[in-house]
N, C-alpha and C. Protein backbone atom coordinates (compact mmCIF):
# COMPACT_ATOMS: atom_id res chain seq x y z
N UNK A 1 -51.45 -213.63 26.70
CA UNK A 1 -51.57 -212.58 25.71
C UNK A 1 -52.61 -213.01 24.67
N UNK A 2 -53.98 -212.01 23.97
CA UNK A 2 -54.70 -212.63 23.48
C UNK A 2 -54.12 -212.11 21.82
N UNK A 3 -54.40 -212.94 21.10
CA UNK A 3 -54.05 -213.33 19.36
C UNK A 3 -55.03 -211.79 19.34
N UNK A 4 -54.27 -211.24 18.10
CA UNK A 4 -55.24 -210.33 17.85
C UNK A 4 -55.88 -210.61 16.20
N UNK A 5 -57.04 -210.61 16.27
CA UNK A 5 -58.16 -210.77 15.16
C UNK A 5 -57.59 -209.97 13.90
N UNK A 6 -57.48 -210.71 12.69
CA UNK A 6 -57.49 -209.25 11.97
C UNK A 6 -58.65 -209.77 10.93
N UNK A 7 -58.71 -208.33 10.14
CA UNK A 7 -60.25 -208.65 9.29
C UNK A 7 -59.41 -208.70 7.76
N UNK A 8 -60.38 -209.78 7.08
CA UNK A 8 -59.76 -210.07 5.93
C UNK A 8 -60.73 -208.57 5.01
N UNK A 9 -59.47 -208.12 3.84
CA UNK A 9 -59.66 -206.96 3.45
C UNK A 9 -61.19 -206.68 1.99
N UNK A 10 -61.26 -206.37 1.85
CA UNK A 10 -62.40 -206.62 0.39
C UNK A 10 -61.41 -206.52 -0.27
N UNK A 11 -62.05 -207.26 -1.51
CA UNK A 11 -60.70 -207.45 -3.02
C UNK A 11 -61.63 -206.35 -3.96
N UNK A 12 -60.88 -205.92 -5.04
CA UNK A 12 -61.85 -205.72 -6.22
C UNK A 12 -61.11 -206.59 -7.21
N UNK A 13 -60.59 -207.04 -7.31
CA UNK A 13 -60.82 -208.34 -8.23
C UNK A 13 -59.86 -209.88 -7.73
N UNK A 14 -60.35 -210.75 -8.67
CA UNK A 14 -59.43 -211.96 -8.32
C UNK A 14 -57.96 -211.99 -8.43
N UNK A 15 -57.06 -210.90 -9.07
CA UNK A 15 -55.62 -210.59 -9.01
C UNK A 15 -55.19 -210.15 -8.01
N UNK A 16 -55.83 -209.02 -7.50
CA UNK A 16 -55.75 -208.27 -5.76
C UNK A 16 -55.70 -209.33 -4.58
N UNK A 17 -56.84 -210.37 -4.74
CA UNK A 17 -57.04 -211.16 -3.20
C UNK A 17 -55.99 -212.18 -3.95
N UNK A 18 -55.62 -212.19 -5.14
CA UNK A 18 -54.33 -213.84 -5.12
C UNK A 18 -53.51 -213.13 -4.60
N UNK A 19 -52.83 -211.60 -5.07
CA UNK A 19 -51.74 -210.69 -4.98
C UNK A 19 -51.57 -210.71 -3.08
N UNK A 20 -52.92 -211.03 -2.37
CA UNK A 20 -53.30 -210.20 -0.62
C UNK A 20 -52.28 -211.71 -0.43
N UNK A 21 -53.32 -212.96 -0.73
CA UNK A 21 -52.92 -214.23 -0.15
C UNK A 21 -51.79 -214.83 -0.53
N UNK A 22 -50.78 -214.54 -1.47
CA UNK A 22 -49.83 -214.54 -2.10
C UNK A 22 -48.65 -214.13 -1.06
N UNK A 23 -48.87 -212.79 -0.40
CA UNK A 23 -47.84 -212.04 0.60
C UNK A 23 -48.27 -211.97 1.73
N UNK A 24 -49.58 -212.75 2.34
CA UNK A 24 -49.79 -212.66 3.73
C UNK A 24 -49.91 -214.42 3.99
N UNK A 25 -49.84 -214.39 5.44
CA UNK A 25 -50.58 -215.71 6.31
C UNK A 25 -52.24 -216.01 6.57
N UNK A 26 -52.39 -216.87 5.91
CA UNK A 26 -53.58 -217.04 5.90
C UNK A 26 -54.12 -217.60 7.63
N UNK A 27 -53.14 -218.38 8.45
CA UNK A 27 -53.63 -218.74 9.57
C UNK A 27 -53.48 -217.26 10.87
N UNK A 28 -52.96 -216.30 10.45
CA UNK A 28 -53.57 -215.32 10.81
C UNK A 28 -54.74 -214.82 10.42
N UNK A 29 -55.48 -215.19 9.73
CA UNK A 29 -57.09 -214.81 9.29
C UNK A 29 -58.20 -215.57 10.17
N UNK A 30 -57.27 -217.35 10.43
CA UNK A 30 -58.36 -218.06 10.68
C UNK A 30 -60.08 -217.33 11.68
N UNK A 31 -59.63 -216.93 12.49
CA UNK A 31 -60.57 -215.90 13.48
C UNK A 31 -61.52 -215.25 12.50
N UNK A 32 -61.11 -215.07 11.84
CA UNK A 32 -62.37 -213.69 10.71
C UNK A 32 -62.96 -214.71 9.75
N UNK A 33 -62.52 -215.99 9.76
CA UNK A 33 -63.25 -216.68 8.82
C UNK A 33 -64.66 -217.55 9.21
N UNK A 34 -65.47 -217.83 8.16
CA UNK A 34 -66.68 -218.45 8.71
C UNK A 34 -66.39 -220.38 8.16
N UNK A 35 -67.15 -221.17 8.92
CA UNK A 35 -67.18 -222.15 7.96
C UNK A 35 -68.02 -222.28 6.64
N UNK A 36 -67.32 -223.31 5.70
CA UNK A 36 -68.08 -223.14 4.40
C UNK A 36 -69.15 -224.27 4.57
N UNK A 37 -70.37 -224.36 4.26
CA UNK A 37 -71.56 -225.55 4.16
C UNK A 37 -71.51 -225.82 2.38
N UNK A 38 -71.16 -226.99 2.46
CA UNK A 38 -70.97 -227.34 0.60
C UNK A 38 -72.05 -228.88 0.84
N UNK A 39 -72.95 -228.56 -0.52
CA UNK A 39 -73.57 -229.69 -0.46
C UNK A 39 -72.95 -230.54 -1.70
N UNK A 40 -72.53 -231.64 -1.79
CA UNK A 40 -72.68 -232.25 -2.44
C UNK A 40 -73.23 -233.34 -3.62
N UNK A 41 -73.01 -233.43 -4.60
CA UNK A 41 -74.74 -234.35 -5.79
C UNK A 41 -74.85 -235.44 -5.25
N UNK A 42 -75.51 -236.44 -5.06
CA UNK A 42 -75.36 -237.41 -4.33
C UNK A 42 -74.68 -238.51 -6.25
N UNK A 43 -74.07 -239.38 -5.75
CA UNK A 43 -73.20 -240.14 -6.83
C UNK A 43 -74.32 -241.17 -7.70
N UNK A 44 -74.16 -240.61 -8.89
CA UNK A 44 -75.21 -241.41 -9.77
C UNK A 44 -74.29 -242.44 -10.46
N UNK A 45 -75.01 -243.55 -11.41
CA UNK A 45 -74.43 -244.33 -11.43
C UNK A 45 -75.16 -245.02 -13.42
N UNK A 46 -74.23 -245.01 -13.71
CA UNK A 46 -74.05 -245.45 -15.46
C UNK A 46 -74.27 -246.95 -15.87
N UNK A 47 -75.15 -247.30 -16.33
CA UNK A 47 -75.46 -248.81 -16.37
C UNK A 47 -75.37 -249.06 -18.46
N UNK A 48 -75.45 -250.08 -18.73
CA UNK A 48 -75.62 -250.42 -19.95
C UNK A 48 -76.29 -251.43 -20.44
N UNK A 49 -77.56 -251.23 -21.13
CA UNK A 49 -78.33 -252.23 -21.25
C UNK A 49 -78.89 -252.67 -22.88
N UNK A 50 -79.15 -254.14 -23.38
CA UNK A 50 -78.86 -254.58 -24.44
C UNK A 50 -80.76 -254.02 -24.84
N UNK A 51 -80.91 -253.19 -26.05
CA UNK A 51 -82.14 -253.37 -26.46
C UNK A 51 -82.47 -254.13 -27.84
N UNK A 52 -83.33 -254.44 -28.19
CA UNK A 52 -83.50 -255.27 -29.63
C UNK A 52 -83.80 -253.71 -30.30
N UNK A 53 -83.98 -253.94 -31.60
CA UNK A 53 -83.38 -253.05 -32.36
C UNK A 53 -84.62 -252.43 -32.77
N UNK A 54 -86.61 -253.22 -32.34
CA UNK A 54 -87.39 -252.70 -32.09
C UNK A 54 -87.54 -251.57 -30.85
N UNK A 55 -87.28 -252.00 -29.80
CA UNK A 55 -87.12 -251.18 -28.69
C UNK A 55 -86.43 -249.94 -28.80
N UNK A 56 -85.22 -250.04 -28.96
CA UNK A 56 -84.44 -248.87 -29.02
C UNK A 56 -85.38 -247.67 -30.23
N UNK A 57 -86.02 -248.26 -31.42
CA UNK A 57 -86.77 -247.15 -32.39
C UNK A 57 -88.08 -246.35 -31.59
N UNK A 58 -88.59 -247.77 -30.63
CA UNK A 58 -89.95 -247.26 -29.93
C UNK A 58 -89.24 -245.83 -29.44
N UNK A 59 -87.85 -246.41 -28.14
CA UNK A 59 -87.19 -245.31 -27.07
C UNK A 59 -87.09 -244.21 -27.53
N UNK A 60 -86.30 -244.15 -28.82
CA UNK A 60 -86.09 -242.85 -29.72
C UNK A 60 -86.99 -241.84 -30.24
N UNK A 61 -88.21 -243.09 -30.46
CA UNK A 61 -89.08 -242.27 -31.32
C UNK A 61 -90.07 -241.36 -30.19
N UNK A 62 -90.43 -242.19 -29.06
CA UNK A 62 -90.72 -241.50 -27.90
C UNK A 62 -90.03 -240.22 -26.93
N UNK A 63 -88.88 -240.22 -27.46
CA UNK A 63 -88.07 -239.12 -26.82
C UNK A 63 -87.99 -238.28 -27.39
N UNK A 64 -88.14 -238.46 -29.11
CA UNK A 64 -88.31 -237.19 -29.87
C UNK A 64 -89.66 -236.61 -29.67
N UNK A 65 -91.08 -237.24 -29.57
CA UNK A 65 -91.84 -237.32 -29.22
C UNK A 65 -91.95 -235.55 -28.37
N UNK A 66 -91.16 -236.17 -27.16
CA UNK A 66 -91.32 -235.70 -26.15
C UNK A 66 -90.02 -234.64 -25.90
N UNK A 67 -89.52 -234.58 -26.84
CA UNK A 67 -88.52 -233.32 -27.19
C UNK A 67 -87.41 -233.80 -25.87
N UNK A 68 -86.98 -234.74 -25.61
CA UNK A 68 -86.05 -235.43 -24.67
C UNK A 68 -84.83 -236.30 -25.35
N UNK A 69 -83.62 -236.36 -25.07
CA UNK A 69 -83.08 -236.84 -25.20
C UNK A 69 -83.68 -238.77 -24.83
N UNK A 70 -82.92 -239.62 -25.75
CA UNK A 70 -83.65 -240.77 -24.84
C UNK A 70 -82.70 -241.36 -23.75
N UNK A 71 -81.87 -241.20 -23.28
CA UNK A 71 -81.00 -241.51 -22.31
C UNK A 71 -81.87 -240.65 -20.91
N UNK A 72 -82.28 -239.55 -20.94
CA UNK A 72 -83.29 -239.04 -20.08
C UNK A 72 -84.24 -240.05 -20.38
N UNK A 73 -84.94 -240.11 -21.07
CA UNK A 73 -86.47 -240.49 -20.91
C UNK A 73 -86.65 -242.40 -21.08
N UNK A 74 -85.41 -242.74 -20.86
CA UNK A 74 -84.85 -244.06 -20.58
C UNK A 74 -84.69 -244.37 -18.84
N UNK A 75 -84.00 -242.83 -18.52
CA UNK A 75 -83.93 -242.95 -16.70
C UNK A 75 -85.37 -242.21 -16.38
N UNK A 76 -86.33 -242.04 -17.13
CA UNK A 76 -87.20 -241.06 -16.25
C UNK A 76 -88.14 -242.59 -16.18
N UNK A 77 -88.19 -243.51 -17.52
CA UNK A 77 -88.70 -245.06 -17.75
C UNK A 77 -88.71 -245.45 -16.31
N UNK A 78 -87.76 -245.96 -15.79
CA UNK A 78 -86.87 -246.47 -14.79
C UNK A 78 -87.24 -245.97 -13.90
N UNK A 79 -87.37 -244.98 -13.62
CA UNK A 79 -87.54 -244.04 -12.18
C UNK A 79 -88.99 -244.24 -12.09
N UNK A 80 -89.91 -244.29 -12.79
CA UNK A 80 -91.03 -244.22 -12.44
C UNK A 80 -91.64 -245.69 -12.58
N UNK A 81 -91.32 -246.91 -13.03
CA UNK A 81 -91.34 -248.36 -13.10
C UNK A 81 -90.95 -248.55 -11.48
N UNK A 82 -89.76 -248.01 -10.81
CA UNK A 82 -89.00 -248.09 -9.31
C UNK A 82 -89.74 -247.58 -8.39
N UNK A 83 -90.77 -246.11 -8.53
CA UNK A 83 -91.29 -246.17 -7.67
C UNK A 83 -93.09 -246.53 -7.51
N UNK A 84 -93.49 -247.65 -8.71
CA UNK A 84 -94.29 -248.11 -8.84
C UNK A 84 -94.61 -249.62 -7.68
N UNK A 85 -92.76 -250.13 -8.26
CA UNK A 85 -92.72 -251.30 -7.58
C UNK A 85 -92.38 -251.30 -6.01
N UNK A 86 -92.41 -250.06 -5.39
CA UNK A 86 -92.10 -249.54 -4.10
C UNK A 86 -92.51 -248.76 -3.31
């Protein structure tokens, strides 16, 4: 005997489709569903580093400069020193 398909309904809002999935089986849907493709950020990573108290005014004063936060323009430093040396 073949499963019969059913089609998942249109909602008009997010109360209706909790209210649908709330009182139905969702593994009766599986058939009408598609898979989801989710990309993920790739995992960045937080470091902490000691500056002298000249440096850090240069960093600052260069980021205002450049209308940047300096924690950006500290990793943009870095990023472009990395792919100098590579």
């Amino acid at each position: 005997m073949a499963k019969k398909t059913r089609k998942i309904p249109k909602f008009k809002s997010d109360m209706e489709t909790a209210a649908f999935w709330d009182s139905h089986d969702s593994i009766k849907y599986l058939s009408a569903t598609k898979p989801a493709h989710l990309n993920f950020p790739k995992p960045r990573h937080k470091i902490v580093i000691d500056l002298e108290e000249k440096q850090w005014k240069i960093l600052q004063h260069l980021a205002h400069q450049k209308k940047m936060s300096f924690n950006h323009l500290a990793e943009k430093l870095v990023e472009e020193k990395l792919e100098v040396g590579y």
